[in-house]
Protein backbone atom coordinates (compact mmCIF):
# COMPACT_ATOMS: atom_id res chain seq x y z
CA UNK A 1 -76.44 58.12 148.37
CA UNK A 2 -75.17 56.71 151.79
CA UNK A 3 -74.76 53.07 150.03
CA UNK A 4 -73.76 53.51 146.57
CA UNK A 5 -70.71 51.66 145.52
CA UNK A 6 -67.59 54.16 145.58
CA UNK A 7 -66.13 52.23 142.14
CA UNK A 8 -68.87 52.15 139.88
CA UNK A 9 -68.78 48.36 138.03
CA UNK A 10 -69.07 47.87 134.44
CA UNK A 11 -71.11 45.19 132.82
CA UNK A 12 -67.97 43.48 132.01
CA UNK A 13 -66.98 43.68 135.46
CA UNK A 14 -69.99 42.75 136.79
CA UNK A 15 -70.23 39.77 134.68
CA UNK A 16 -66.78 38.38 135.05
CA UNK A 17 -67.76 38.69 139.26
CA UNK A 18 -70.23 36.30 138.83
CA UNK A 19 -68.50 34.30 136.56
CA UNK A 20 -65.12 34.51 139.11
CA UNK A 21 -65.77 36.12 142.15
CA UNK A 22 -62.63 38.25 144.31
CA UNK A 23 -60.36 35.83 145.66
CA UNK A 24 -61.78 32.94 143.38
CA UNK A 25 -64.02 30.16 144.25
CA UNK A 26 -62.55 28.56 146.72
CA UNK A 27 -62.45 31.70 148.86
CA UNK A 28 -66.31 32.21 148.11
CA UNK A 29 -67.03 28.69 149.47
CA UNK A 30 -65.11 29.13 152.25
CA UNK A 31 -67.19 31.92 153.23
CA UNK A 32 -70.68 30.65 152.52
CA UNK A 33 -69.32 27.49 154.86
CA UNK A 34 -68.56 30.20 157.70
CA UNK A 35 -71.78 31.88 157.20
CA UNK A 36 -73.92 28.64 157.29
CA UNK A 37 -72.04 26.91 160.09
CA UNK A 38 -72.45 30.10 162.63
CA UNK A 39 -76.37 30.39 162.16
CA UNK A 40 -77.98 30.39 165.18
CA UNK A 41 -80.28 27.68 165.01
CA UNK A 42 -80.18 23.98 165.37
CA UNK A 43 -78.44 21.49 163.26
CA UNK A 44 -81.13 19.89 161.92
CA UNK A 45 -83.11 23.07 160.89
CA UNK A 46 -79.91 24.01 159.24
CA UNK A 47 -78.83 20.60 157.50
CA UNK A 48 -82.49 20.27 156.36
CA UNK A 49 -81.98 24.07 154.73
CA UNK A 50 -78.98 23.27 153.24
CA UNK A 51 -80.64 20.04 151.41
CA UNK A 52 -83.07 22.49 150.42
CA UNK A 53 -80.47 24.83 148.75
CA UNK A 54 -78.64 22.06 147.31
CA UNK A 55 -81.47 20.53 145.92
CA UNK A 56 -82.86 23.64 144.68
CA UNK A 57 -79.89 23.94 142.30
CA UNK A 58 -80.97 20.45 140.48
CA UNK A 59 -84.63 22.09 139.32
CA UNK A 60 -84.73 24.03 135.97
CA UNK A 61 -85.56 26.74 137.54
CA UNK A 62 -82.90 29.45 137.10
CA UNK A 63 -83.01 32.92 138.42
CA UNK A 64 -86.02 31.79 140.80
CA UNK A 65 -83.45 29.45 143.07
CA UNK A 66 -83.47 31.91 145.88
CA UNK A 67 -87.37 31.72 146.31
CA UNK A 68 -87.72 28.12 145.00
CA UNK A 69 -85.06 26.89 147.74
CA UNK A 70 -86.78 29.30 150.41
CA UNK A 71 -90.07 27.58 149.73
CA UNK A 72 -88.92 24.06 150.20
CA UNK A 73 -86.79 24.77 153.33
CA UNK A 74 -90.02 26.33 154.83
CA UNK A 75 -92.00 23.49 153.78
CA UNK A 76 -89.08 20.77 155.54
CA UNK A 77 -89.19 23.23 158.74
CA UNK A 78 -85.31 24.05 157.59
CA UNK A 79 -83.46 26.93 157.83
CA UNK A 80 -84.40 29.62 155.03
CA UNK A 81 -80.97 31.18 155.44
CA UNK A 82 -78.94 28.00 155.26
CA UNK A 83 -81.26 27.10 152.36
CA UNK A 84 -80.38 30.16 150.05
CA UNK A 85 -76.62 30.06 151.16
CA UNK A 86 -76.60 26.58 149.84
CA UNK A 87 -78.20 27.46 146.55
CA UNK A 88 -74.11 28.76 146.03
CA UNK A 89 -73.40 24.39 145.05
CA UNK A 90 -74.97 25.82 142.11
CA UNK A 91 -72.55 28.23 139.79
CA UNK A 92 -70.98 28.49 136.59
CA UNK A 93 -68.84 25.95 137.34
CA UNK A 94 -71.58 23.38 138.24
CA UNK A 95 -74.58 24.43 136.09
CA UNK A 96 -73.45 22.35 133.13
CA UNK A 97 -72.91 19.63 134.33
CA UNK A 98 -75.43 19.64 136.71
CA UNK A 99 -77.46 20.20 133.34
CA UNK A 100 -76.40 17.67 131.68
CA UNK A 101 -76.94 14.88 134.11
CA UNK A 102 -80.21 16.38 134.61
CA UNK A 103 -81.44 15.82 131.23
CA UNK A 104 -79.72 12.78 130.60
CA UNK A 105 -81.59 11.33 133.33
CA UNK A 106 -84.96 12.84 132.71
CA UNK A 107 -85.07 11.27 128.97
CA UNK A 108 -83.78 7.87 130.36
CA UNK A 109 -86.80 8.15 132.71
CA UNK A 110 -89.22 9.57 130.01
CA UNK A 111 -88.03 6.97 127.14
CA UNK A 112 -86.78 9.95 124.71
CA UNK A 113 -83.59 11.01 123.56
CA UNK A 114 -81.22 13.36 124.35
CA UNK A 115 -79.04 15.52 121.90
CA UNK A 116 -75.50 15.03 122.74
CA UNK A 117 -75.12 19.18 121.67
CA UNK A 118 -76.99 20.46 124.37
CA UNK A 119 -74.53 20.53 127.09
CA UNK A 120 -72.38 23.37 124.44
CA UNK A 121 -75.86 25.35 124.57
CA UNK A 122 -77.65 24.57 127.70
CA UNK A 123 -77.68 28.05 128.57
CA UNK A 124 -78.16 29.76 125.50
CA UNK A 125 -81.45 28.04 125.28
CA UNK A 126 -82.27 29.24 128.55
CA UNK A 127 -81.56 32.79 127.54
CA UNK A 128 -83.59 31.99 124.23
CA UNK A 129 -86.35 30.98 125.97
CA UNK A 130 -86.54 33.37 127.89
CA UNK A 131 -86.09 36.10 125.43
CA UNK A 132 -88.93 34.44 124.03
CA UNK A 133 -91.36 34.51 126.37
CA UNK A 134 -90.87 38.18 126.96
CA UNK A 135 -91.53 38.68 123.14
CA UNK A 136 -94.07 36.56 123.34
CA UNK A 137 -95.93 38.36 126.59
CA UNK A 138 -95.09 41.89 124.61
CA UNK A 139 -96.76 40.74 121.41
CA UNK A 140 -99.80 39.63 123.53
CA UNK A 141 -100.29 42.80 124.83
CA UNK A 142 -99.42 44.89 121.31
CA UNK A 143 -102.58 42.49 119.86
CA UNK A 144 -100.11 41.27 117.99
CA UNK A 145 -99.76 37.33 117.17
CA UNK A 146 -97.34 35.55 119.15
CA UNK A 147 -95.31 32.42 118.11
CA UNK A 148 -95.22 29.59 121.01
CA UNK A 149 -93.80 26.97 118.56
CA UNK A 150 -90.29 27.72 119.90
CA UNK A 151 -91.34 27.77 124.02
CA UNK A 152 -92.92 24.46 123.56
CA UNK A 153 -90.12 22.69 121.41
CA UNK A 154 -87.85 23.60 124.93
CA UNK A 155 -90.25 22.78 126.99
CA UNK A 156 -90.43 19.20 125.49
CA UNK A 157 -87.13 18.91 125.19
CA UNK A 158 -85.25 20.87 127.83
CA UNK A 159 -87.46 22.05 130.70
CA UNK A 160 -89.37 19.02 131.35
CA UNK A 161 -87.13 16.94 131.20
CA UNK A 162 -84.75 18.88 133.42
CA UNK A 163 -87.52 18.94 135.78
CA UNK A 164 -88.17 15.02 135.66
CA UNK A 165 -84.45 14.27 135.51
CA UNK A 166 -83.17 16.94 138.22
CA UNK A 167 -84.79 14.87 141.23
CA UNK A 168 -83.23 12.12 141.54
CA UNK A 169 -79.10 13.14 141.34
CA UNK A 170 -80.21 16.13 142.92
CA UNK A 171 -81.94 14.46 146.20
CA UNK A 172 -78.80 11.90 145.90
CA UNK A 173 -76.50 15.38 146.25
CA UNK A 174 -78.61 17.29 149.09
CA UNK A 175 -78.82 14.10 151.04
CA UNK A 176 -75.15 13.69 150.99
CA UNK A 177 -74.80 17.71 151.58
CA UNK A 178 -77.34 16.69 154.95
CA UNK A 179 -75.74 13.92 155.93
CA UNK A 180 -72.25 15.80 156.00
CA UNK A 181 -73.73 19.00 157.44
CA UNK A 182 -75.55 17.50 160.23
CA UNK A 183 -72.56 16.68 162.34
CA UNK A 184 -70.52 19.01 161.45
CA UNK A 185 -72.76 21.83 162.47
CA UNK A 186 -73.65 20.05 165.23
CA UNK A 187 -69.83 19.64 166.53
CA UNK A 188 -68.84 23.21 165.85
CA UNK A 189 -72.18 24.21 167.87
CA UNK A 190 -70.80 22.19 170.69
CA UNK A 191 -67.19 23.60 170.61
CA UNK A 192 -68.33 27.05 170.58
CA UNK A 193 -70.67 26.48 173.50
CA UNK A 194 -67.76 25.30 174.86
CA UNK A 195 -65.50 28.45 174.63
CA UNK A 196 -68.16 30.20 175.53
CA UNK A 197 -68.56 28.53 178.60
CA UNK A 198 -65.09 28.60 179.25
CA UNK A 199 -64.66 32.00 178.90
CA UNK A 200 -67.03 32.77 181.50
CA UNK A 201 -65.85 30.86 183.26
CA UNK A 202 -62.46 32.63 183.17
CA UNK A 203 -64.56 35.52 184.00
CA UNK A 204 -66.07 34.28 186.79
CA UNK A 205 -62.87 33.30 188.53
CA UNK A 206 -60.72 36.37 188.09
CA UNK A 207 -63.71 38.22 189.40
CA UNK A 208 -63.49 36.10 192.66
CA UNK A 209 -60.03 36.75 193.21
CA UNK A 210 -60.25 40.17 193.21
């Protein structure tokens, strides 16, 4: 096939890329910045993506970012593709403790409490859970019974509260993403017009002369 990868990855491989992408992290947000700043659309359709993406990354919602953060940018009138680069704040470096202050804050706002130990297996009950519902679904159409005791224990005690918790730090973080976006979009736009501009300019001139 015309587009198949030439080095086949391994599992391993593939996992340790998303874990640590080529040229590390750093390099990665670099180039999500490029990308995002050299969209060609206004600031503010942009800057309100990008607090779309950011915020998207706050919501329990994993694997489902892309379309979750693509539904709220289209909702704000922001940029869809700003809105899924931005969905990068969240990572394997951030998800924890993103996470964490997530459900801290949701069972401060519910009145429950929070077990210290789930920050060491906030993701393993994610994969649980979803392992679960898959067994679940598969028994359901097997006619056999299925047990939902499990689902609904992280429901109560993860996902919800996630969900409750998530919106506050995480319109806090995309508002400060916006508000440092905004002009900076907004002053590369205007230097790059200007080059532009010069350069034809240039153009223009040396086409005179001759």
């Amino acid at each position: 096939m015309v587009f198949r990868r030439r080095d086949r990855r391994s599992v391993l491989r593939t996992i340790w890329e998303f874990l640590w992408p080529r040229g590390g992290w750093k390099r990665a947000f670099l180039y999500v910045k490029h990308r995002v700043r050299r969209l060609p659309d206004s600031p503010q359709r942009i800057a309100r993506g990008v607090w779309a993406g950011v915020f998207t990354t706050f919501t329990p919602f994993y694997t489902m970012h892309f379309l979750v953060a693509a539904l709220i940018a289209r909702g704000m009138n922001g940029n869809i593709l700003a809105a899924l680069s931005a969905t990068f704040f969240g990572n394997p470096l951030t998800y924890v403790p993103i996470g964490v202050v997530s459900l801290k804050t949701g069972h401060f706002l519910l009145g429950t409490e929070f077990d210290e130990t789930v920050d060491k297996s906030l993701v393993g009950k994610f994969v649980d859970a979803s392992k679960d519902l898959a067994d679940n679904l598969l028994a359901l159409m097997m006619d056999r019974p299925a047990d939902w005791e499990g689902l609904k224990l992280f429901f109560n005690e993860v996902f919800y509260p996630y969900l409750v918790g998530g919106l506050i730090p995480g319109a806090i973080t995309a508002t400060a993403a916006y508000l440092l976006t905004l002009p900076l979009i907004a002053a590369y736009q205007k230097r790059r017009r200007s080059k532009i501009k010069a350069k034809f300019q240039a153009i223009k001139r040396k086409a005179e002369e001759q």
